[in-house]
Every structure is written in C-alpha cells, then in structure tokens.
C-alpha atoms as a PDB file:
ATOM      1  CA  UNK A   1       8.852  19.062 -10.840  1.00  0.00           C
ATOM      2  CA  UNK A   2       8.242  18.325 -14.518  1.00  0.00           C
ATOM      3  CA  UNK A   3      10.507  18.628 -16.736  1.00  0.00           C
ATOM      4  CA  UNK A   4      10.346  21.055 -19.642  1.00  0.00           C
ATOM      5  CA  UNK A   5       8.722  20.205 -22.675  1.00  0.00           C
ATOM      6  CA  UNK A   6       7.898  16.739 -21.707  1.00  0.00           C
ATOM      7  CA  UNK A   7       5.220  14.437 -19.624  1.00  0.00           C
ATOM      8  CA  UNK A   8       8.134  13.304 -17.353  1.00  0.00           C
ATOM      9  CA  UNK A   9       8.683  14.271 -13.877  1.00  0.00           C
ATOM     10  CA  UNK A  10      11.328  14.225 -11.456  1.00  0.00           C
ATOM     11  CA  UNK A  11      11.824  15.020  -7.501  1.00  0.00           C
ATOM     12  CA  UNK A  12      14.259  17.955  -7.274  1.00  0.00           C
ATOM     13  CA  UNK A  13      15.450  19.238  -4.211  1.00  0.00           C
ATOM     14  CA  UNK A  14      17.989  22.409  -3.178  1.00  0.00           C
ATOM     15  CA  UNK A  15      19.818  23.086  -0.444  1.00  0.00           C
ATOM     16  CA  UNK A  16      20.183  26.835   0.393  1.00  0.00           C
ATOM     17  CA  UNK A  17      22.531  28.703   2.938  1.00  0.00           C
ATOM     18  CA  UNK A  18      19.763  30.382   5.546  1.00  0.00           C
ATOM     19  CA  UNK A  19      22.349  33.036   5.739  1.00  0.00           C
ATOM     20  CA  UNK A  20      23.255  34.283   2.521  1.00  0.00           C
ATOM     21  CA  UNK A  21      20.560  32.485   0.562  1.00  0.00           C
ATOM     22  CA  UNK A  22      22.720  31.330  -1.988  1.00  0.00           C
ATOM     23  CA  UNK A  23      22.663  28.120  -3.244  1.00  0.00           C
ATOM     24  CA  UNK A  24      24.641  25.960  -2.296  1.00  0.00           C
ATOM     25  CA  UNK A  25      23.252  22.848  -3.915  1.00  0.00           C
ATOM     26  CA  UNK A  26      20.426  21.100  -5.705  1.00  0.00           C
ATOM     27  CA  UNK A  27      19.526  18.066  -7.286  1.00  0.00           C
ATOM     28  CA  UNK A  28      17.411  15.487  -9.312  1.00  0.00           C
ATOM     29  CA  UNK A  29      16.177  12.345  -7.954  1.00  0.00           C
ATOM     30  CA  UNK A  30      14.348  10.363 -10.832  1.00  0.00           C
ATOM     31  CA  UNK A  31      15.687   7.994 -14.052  1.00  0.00           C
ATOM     32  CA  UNK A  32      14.087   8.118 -17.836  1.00  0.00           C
ATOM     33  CA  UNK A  33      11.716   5.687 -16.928  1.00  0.00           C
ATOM     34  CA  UNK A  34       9.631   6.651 -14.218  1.00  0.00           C
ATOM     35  CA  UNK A  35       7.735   9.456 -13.112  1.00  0.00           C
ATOM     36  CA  UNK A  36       8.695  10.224  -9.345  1.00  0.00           C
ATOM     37  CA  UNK A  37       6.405  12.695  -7.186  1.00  0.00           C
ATOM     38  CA  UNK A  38       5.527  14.130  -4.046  1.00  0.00           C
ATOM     39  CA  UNK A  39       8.582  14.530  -2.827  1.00  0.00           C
ATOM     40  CA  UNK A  40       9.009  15.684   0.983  1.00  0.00           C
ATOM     41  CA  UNK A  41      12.308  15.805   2.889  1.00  0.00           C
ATOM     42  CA  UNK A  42      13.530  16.510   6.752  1.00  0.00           C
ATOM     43  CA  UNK A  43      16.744  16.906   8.110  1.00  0.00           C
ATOM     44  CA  UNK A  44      17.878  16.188  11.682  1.00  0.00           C
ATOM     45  CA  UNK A  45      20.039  18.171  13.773  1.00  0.00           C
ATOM     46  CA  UNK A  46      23.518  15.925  12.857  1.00  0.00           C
ATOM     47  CA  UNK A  47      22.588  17.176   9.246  1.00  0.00           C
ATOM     48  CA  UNK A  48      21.228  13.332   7.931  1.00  0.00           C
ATOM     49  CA  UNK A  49      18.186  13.296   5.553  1.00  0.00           C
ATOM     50  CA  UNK A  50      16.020  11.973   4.177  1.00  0.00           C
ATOM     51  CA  UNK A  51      13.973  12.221   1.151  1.00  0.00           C
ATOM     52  CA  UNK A  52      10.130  10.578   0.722  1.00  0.00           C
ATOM     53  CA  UNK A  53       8.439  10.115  -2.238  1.00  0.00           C
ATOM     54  CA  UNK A  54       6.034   8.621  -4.927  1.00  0.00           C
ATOM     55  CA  UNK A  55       7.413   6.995  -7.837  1.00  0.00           C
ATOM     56  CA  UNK A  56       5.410   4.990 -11.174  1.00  0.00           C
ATOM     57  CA  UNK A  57       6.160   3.966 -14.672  1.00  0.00           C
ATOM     58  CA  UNK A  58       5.138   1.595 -17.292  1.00  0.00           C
ATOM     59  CA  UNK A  59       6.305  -2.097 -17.155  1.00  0.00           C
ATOM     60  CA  UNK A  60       6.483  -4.825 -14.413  1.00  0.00           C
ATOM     61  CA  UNK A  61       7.533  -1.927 -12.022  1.00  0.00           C
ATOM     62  CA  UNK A  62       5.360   0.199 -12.555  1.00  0.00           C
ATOM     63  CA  UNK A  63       2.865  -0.122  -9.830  1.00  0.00           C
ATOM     64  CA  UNK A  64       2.787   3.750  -8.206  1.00  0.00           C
ATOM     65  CA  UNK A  65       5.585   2.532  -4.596  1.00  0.00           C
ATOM     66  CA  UNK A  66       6.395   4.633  -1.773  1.00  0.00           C
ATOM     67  CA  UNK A  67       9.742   4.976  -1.439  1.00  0.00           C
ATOM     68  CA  UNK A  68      12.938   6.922   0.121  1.00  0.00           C
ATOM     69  CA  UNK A  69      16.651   8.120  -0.153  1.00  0.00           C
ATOM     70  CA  UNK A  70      18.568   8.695   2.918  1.00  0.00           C
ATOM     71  CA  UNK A  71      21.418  11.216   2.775  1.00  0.00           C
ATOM     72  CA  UNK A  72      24.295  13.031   5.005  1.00  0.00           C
ATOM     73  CA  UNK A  73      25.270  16.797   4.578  1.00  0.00           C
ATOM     74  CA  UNK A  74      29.038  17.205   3.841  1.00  0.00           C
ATOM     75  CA  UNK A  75      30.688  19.969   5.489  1.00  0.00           C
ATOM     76  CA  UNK A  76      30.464  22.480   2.211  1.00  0.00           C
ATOM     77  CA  UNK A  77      26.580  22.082   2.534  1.00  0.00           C
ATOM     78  CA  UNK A  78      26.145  19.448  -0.644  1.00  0.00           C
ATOM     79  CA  UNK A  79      24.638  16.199   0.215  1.00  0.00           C
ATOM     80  CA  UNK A  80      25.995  12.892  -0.128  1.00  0.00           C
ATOM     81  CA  UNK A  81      23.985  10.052  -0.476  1.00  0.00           C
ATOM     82  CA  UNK A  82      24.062   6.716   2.100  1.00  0.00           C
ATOM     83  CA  UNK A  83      22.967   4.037   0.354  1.00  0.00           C
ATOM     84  CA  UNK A  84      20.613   2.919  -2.381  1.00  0.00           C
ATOM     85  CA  UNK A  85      16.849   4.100  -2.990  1.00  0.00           C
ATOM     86  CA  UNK A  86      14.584   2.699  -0.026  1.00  0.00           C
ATOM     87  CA  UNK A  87      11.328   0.662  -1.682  1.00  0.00           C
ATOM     88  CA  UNK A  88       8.957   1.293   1.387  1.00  0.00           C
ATOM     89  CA  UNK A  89       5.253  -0.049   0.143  1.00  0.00           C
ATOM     90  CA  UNK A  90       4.099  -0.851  -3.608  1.00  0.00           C
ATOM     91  CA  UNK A  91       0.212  -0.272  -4.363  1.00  0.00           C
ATOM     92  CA  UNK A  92      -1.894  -3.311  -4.092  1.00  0.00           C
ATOM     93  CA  UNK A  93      -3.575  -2.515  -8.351  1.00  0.00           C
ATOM     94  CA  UNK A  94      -1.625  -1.452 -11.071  1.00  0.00           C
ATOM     95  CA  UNK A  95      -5.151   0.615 -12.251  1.00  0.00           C
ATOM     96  CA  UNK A  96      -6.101   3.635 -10.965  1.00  0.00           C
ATOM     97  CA  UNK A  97      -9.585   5.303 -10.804  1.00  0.00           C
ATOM     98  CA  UNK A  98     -10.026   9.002  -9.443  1.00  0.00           C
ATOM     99  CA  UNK A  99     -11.931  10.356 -11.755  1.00  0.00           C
ATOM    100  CA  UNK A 100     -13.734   7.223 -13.889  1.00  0.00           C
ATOM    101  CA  UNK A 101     -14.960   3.815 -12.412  1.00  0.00           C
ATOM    102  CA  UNK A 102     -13.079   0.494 -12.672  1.00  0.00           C
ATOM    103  CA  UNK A 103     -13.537  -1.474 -15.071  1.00  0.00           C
ATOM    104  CA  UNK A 104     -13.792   1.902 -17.962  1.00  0.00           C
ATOM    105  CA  UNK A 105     -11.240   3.704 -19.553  1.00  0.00           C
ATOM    106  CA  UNK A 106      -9.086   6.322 -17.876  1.00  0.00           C
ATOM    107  CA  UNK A 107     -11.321   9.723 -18.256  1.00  0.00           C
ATOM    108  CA  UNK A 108      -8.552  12.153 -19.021  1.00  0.00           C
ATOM    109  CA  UNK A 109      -5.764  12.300 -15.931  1.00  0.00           C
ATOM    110  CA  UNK A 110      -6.184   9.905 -13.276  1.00  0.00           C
ATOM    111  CA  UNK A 111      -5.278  12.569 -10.123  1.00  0.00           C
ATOM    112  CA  UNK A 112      -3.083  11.551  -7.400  1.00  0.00           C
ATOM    113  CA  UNK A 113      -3.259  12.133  -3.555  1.00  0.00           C
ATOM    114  CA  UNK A 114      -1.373  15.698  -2.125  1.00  0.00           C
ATOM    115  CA  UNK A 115      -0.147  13.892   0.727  1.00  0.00           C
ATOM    116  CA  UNK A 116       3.338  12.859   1.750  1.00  0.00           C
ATOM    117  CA  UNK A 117       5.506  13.649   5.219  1.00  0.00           C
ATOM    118  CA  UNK A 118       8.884  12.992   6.383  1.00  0.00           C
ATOM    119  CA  UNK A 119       9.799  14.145  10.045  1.00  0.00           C
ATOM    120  CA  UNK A 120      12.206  13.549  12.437  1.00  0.00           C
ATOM    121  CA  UNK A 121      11.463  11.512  15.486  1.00  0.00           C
ATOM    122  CA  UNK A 122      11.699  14.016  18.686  1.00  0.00           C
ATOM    123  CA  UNK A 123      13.157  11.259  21.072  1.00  0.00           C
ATOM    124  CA  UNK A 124      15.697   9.308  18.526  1.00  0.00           C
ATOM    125  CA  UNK A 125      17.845  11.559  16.586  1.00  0.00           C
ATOM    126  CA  UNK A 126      18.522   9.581  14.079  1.00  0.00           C
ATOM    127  CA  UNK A 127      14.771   8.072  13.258  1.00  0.00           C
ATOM    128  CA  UNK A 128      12.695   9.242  10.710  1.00  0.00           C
ATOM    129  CA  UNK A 129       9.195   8.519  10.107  1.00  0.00           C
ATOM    130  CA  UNK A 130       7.538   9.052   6.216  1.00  0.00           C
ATOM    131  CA  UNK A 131       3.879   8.859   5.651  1.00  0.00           C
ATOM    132  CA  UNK A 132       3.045   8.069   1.801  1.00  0.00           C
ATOM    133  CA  UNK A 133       0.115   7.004  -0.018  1.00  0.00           C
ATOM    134  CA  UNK A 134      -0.660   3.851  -2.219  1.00  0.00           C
ATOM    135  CA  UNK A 135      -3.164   2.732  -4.357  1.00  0.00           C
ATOM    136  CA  UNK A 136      -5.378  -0.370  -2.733  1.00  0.00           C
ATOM    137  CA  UNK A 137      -8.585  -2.296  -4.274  1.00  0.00           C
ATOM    138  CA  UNK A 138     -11.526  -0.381  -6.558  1.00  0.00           C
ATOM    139  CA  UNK A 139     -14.759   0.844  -4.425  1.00  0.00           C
ATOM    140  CA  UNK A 140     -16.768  -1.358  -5.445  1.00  0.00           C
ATOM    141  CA  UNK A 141     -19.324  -4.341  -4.679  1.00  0.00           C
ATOM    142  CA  UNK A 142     -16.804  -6.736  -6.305  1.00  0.00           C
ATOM    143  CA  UNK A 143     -14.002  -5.741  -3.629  1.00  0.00           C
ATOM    144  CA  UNK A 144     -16.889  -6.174  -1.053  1.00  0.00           C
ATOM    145  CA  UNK A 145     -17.740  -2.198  -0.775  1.00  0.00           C
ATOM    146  CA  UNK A 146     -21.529  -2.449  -1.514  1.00  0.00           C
ATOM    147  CA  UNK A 147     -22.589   0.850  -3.379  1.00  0.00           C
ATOM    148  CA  UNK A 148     -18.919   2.000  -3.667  1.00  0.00           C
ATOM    149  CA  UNK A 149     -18.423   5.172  -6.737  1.00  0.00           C
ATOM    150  CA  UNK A 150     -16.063   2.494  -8.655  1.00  0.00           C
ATOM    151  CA  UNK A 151     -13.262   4.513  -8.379  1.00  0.00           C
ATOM    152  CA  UNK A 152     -10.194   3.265  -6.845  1.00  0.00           C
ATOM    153  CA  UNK A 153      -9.551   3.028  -3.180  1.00  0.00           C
ATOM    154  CA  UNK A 154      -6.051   4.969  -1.966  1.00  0.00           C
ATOM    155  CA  UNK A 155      -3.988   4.249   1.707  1.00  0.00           C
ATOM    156  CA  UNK A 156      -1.676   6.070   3.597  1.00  0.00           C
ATOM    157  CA  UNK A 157       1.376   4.120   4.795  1.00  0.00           C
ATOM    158  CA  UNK A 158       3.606   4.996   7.612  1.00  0.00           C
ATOM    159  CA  UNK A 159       7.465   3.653   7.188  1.00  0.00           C
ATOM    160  CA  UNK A 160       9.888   4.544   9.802  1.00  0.00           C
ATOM    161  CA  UNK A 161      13.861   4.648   8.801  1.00  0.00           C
ATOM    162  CA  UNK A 162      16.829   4.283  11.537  1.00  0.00           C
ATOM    163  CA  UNK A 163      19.471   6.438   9.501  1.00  0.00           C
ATOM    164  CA  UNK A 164      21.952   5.203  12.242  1.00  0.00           C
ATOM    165  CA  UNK A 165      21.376   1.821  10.868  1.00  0.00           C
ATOM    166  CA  UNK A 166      21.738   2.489   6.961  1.00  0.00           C
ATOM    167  CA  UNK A 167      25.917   2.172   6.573  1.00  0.00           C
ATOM    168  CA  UNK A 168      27.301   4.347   4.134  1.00  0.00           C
ATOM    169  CA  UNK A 169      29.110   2.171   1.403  1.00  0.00           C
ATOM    170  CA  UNK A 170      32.730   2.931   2.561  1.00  0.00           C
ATOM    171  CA  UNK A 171      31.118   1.182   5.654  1.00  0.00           C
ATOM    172  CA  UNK A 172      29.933  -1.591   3.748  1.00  0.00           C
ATOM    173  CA  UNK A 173      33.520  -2.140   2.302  1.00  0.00           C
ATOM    174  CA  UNK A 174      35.277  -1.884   5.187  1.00  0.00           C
ATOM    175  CA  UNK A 175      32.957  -4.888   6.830  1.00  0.00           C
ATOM    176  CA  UNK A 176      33.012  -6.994   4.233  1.00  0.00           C
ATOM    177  CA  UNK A 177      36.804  -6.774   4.435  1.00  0.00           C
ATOM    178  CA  UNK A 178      36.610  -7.525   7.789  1.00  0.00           C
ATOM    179  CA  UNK A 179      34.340 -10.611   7.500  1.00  0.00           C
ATOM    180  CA  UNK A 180      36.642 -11.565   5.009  1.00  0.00           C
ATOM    181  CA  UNK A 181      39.694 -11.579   7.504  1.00  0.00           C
ATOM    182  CA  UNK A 182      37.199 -12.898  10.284  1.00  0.00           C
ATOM    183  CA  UNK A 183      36.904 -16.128   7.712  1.00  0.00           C
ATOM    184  CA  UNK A 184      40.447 -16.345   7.047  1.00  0.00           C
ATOM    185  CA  UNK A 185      41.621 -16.248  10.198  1.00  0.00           C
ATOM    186  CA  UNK A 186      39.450 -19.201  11.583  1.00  0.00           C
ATOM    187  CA  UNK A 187      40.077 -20.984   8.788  1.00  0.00           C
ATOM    188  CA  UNK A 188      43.618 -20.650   9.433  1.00  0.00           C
ATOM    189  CA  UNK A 189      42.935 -21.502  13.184  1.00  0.00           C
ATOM    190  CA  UNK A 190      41.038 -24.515  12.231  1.00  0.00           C
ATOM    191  CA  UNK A 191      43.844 -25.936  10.122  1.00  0.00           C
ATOM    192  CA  UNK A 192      46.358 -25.518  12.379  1.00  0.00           C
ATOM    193  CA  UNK A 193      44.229 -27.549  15.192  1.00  0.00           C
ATOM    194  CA  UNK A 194      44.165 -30.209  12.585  1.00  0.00           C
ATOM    195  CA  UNK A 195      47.503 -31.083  12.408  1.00  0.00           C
ATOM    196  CA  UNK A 196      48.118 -31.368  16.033  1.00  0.00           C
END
C-alpha cells in the first residue's frame, strides 16, 4: 500500500469478521524510513500468524531483506504481536537492474519481483514456511554469466518459522525472572556449602 501523496509505502493488513464482514481490525506494518512490500500473511487454525514481506530504504540498511512478523489473534479478533520483526535473508547487492544494465544509471523505476508466500505447514500446526525474493549478483560476464542482459540477477528464499518457539514477551519476563532465581538460589546453595 502506498501511502497518499507520497513515494512511501507500507504493508497494511485487516482482519475482517467472515460473518458480518465488519471490520474488526487493521493495521500498518512499516516506519518513516523504509519502504516495506509484498506483504503476504497465513493464519493457522489456533489463530497465530504470520506476516512475510519485502522491506528497503536508503542507508547502511538499506539492502531490499526478506523479513517477517509473527502474531496471535486475541479473543475480540485484533492481533497482538509476539515478538520483534523477523530479518529472514538480506540481498547479496545494494544495486538493482530490471530494466537498465549494471554498471548505468537506473532507467526510470527499477521493478521488483510479484512473488511472496506464507503458508502453514499441514503436519506441524504451529510451522510456517515464507518464500521471498532477494536481489543476488548482476548477469553479467564479470559475475561469470557469459552473455548475461546486465541486469541484475533476483532469488527466491524459503525461511521456515516455529511460532511455538517465538515466546511472547510476558514469556520472556517471566524466564528471565526465573533464571534470575535459578542464579540466586545456587549461589545461595554454594555459600552455604562453604562454610561447612
């Protein structure tokens, strides 16, 4: 989705009751300095999802990544997010042909792929699997593609994600508090074998 009256773009998803059709949520996922993209999504039967897509910028981070948010649906139908955005693959080149040769200036927009998948895994019920795309080396004789149009090579990667495995922060909290106690009470332990 792009936002209006700008070059800036955004992921936005909704969540809609199948019954009544009404809305019952919706959302951005994006930040003011990155352009995110090809967005995809699948829920599982337990009402966990997750969210694939592109995302690219100017900067140091910039390089177009593959990446993912994982969510769980509360009981009101909203979602409620599980952790922290997922960086899955980053693209081998920060330049990007489709459209003009390496090595030349950008002809107008540089297109991207159509492609990006997130389904559910039909034996685990709480694995996903995303397919994305990334950019790679240029076509060329220089990348060791003899005869290659110049333009920039693109590859699909396939991530899988264990939402089972992803703890929710609450979660996180609660075992780090109990580490903590863990620690404390062997180091307790081990002082009190000391003085005997």
């Amino acid at each position: 989705m792009t936002q209006v009256g700008t070059d800036h773009t955004v992921v936005r998803y909704d969540v809609i009751d199948s019954a009544t059709n009404t809305v019952l949520a919706e959302g951005d996922i994006g930040d003011a300095t990155h352009d995110y993209f090809q967005g995809s999504i699948a829920v599982n039967e337990l009402g966990q999802v997750v969210i694939g897509y592109n995302r690219s910028g100017l900067g140091a981070d910039g390089k177009i990544s593959f990446l993912a948010r994982t969510y769980n649906t509360n009981p009101n139908g909203t979602l409620r997010s599980t952790g922290s955005e997922l960086l899955l693959k980053v693209s081998d080149t920060n330049d990007y042909h489709n459209g003009s040769i390496d090595g030349q200036a950008a002809a107008g927009r540089q297109r991207w792929g159509d492609y990006s998948a997130v389904s559910v895994d039909p034996t685990i019920a709480h694995e996903f699997w995303l397919i994305g795309e990334y950019g790679r080396e240029p076509n060329n004789d220089a990348n060791g593609h003899p005869g290659g149009t110049g333009g920039t090579r693109f590859g699909t990667y396939i991530a899988s994600i264990n939402v089972g495995s992803v703890p929710e922060p609450a979660t996180w909290g609660m075992m780090i508090a109990g580490f903590g106690l863990v620690g404390a009470m062997q180091r307790r332990r081990r002082t009190g074998y000391a003085t005997h």
